[in-house]
Protein backbone atom coordinates (compact mmCIF):
# COMPACT_ATOMS: atom_id res chain seq x y z
CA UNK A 1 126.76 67.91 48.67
CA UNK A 2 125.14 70.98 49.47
CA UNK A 3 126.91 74.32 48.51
CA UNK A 4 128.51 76.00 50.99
CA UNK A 5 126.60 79.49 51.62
CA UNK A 6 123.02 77.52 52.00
CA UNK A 7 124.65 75.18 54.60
CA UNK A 8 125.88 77.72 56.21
CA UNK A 9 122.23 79.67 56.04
CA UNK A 10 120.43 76.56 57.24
CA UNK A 11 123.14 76.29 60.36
CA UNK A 12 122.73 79.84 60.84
CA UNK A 13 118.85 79.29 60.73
CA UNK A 14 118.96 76.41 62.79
CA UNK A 15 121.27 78.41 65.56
CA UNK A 16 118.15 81.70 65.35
CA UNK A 17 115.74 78.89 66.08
CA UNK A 18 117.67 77.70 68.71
CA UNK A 19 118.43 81.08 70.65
CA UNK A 20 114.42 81.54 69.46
CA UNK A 21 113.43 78.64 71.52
CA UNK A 22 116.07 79.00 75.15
CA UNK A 23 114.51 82.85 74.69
CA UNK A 24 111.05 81.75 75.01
CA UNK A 25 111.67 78.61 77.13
CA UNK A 26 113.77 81.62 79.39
CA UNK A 27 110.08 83.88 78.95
CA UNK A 28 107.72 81.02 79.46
CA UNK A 29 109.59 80.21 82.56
CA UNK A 30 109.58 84.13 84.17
CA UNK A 31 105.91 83.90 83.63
CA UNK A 32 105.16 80.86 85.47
CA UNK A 33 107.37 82.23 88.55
CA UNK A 34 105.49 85.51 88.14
CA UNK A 35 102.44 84.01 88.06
CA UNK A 36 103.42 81.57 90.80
CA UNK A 37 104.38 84.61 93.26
CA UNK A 38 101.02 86.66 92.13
CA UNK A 39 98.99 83.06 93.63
CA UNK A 40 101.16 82.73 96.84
CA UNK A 41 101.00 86.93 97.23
CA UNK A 42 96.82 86.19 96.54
CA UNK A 43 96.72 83.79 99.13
CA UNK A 44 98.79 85.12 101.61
CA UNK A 45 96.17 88.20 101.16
CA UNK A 46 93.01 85.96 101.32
CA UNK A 47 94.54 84.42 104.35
CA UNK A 48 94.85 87.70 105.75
CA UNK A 49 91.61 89.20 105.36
CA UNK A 50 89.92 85.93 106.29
CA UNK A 51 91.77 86.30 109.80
CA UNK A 52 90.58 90.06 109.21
CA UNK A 53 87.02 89.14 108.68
CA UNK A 54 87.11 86.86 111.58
CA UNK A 55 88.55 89.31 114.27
CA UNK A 56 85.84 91.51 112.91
CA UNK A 57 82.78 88.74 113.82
CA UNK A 58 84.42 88.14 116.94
CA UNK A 59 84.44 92.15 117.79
CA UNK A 60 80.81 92.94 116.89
CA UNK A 61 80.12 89.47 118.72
CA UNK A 62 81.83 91.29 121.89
CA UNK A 63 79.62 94.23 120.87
CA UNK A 64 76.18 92.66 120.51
CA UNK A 65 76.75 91.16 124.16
CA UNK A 66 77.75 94.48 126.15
CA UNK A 67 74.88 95.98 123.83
CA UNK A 68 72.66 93.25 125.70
CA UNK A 69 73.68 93.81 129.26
CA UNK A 70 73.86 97.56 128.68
CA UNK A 71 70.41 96.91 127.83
CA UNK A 72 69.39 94.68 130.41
CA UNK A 73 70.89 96.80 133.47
CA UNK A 74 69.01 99.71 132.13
CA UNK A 75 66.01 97.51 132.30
CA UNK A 76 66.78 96.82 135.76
CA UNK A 77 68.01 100.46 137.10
CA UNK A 78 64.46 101.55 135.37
CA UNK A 79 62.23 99.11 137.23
CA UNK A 80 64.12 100.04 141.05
CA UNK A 81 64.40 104.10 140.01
CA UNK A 82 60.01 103.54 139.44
CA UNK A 83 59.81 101.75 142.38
CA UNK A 84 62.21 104.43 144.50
CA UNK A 85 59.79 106.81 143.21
CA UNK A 86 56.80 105.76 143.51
CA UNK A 87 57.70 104.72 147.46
CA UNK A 88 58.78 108.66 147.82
CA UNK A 89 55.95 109.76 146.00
CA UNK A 90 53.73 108.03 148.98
CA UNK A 91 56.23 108.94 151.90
CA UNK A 92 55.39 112.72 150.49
CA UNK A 93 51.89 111.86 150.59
CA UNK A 94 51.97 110.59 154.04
CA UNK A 95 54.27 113.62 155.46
CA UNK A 96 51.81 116.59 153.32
CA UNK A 97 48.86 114.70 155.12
CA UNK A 98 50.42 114.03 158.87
CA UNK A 99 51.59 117.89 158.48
CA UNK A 100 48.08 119.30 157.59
CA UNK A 101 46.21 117.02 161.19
CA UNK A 102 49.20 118.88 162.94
CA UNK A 103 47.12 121.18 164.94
CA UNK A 104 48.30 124.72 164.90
């Protein structure tokens, strides 16, 4: 039979190991939840700039094709203004000349 005091020591010892262990079973298990809501918080972010990143594409898509017709109207308005001034240009012509056989 063991003497009293180094029973009680070992029960004692046994009870620090015991608190020891719920403490870092109670630790362990903050961690995972923390790390748990840091990987649902991540991908609730990714998710979130991925839509981001997609509006974005879709806006300079948007962009590119105004850019285009922008473009190609100001192709168009060029050609008819050189045209309109090119038929002016002879319609002078033609009234300078028809004003100088005027006789006076």
């Amino acid at each position: 039979m063991m003497p009293r005091s180094a029973g009680h020591i070992e029960s004692h010892t046994a009870w620090e190991k015991s608190v020891n262990n719920m403490e870092v079973t109670k630790l362990l298990t903050e961690i995972r939840d923390a790390q748990r809501k840091l990987a649902d918080e991540y991908q609730r972010v990714a998710n979130e700039s991925l839509q981001l990143q997609r509006q974005s594409v879709e806006v300079q898509r948007l962009a590119v094709e105004q850019q285009s017709t922008a473009v190609a109207a100001q192709l168009k308005h060029g050609r008819l203004y050189r045209i309109v001034v090119a038929v002016a240009t002879v319609v002078l012509i033609g009234f300078v000349i028809f004003l100088y056989r005027i006789p006076a």
